[in-house]
Protein backbone atom coordinates (compact mmCIF):
# COMPACT_ATOMS: atom_id res chain seq x y z
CA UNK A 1 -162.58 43.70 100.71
CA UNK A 2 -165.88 41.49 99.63
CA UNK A 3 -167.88 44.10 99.39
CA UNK A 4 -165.75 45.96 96.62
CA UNK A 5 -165.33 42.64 94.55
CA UNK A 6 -169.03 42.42 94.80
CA UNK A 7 -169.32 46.29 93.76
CA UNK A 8 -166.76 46.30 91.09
CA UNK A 9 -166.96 42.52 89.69
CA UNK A 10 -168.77 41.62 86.23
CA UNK A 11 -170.91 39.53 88.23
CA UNK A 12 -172.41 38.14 91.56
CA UNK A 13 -172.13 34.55 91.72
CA UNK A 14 -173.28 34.14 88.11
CA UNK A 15 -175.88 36.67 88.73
CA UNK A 16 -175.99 40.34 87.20
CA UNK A 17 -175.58 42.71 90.05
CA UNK A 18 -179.03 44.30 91.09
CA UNK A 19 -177.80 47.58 89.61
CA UNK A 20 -177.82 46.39 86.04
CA UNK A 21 -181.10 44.69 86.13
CA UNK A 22 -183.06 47.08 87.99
CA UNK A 23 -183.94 50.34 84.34
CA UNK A 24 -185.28 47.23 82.65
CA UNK A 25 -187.26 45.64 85.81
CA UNK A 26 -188.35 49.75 86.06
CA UNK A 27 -189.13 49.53 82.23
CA UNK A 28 -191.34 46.31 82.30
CA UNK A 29 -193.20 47.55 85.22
CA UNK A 30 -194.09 51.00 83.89
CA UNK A 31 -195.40 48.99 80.10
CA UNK A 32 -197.46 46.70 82.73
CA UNK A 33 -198.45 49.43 84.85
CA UNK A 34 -199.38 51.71 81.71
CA UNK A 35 -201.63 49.04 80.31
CA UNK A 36 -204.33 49.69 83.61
CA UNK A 37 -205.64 53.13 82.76
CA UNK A 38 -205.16 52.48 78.88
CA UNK A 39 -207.67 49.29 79.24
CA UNK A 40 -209.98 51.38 81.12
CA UNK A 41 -210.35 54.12 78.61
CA UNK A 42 -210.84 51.46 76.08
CA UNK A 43 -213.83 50.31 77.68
CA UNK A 44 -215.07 53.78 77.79
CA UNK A 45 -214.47 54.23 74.04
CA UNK A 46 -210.98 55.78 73.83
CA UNK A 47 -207.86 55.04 72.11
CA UNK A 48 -205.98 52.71 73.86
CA UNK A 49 -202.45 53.43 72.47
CA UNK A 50 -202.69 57.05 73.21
CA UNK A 51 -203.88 55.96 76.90
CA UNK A 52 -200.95 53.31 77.44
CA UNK A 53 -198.55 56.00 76.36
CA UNK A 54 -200.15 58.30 78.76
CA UNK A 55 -200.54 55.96 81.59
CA UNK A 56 -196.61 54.63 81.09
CA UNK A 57 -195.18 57.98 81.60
CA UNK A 58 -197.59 59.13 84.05
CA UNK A 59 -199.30 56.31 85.79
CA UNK A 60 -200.98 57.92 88.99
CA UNK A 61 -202.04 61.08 87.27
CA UNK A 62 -203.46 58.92 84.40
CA UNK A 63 -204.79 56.03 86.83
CA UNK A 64 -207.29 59.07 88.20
CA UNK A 65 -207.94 60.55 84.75
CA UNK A 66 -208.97 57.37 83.92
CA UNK A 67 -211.65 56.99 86.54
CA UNK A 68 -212.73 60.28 85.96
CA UNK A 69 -213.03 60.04 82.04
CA UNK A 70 -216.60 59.50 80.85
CA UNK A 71 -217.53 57.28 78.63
CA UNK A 72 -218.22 58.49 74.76
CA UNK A 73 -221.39 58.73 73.09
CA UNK A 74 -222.36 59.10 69.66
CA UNK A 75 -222.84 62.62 70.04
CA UNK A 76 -218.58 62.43 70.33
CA UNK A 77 -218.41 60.97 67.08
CA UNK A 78 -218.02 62.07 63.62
CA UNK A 79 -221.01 63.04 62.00
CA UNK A 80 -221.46 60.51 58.41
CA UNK A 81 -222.46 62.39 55.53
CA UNK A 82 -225.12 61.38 53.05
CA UNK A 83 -223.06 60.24 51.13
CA UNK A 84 -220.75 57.82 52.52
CA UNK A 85 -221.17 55.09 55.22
CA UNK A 86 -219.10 53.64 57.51
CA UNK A 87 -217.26 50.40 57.37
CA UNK A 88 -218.66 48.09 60.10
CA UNK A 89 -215.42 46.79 61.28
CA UNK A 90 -212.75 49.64 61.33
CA UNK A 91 -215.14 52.49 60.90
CA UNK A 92 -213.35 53.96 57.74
CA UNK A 93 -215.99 56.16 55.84
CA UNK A 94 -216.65 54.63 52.23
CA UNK A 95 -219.11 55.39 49.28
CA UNK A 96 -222.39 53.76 49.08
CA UNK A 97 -221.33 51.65 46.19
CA UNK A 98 -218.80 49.99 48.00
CA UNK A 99 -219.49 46.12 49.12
CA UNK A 100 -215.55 45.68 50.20
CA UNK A 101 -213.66 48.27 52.56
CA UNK A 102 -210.83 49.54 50.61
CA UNK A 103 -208.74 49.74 54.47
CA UNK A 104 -209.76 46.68 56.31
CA UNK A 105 -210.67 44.08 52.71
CA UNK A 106 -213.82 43.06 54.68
CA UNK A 107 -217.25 42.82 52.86
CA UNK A 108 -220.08 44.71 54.15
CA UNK A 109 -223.15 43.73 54.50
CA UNK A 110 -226.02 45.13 54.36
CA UNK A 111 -228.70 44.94 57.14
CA UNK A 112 -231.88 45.56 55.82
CA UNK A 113 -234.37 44.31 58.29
CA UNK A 114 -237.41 46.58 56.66
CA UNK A 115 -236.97 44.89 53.21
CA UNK A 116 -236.90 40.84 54.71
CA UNK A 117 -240.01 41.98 56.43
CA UNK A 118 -241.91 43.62 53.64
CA UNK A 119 -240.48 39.72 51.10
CA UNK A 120 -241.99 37.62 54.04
CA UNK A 121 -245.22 39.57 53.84
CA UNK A 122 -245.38 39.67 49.86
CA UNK A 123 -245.18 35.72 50.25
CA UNK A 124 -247.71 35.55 52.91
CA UNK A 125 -250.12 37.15 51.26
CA UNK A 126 -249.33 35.34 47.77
């Protein structure tokens, strides 16, 4: 007889039966456990997101994957034409003219070490 009140009742001593809690105790542990393989592709130059996603649905396949991934070069990125450059902070391609990123607002600036050396040697030899 207890153990149907405590099967059947809205709750357990105040408590919410184990039952109900335990999809969203599943749920939190899968977005924690999904965040391990994304952070390691991140630091291997990946999309995070697309790894959390990956590593919540399949953790131990991604886990490995992750370990196994290598990391990217430059070679793996888009290739810049002459044209355009790349904003320094979200790495949206803009014209040359451009001193503001259209995307991210953020001034660019331009670093021209050739040019500061060639003023500080005009001065020096002034």
């Amino acid at each position: 007889m207890h153990l149907e009140s405590i099967l059947y009742s809205d709750s357990f001593n105040g408590w919410r039966r184990p039952v109900e809690v335990l999809p969203s105790m599943i749920f939190a542990s899968l977005i924690l456990l999904g965040l391990i393989p994304a952070s390691i592709a991140r630091h291997k130059g990946h999309s995070m997101v697309r790894w959390w996603i990956y590593g919540m649905l399949l953790f131990p396949v991604a886990l490995i994957h992750a370990f196994l991934l290598r990391r990217m070069t430059q070679a793996d990125e888009k290739v810049i034409p002459d044209n355009k450059k790349q904003c320094m902070y979200c790495k949206e391609l803009l014209s040359m003219e451009d001193e503001t990123c259209p995307s991210c607002l953020l001034r660019q600036y331009a670093l021209d070490f050739d040019s500061r050396e060639h003023q500080h040697r005009d001065k020096a030899t002034q």
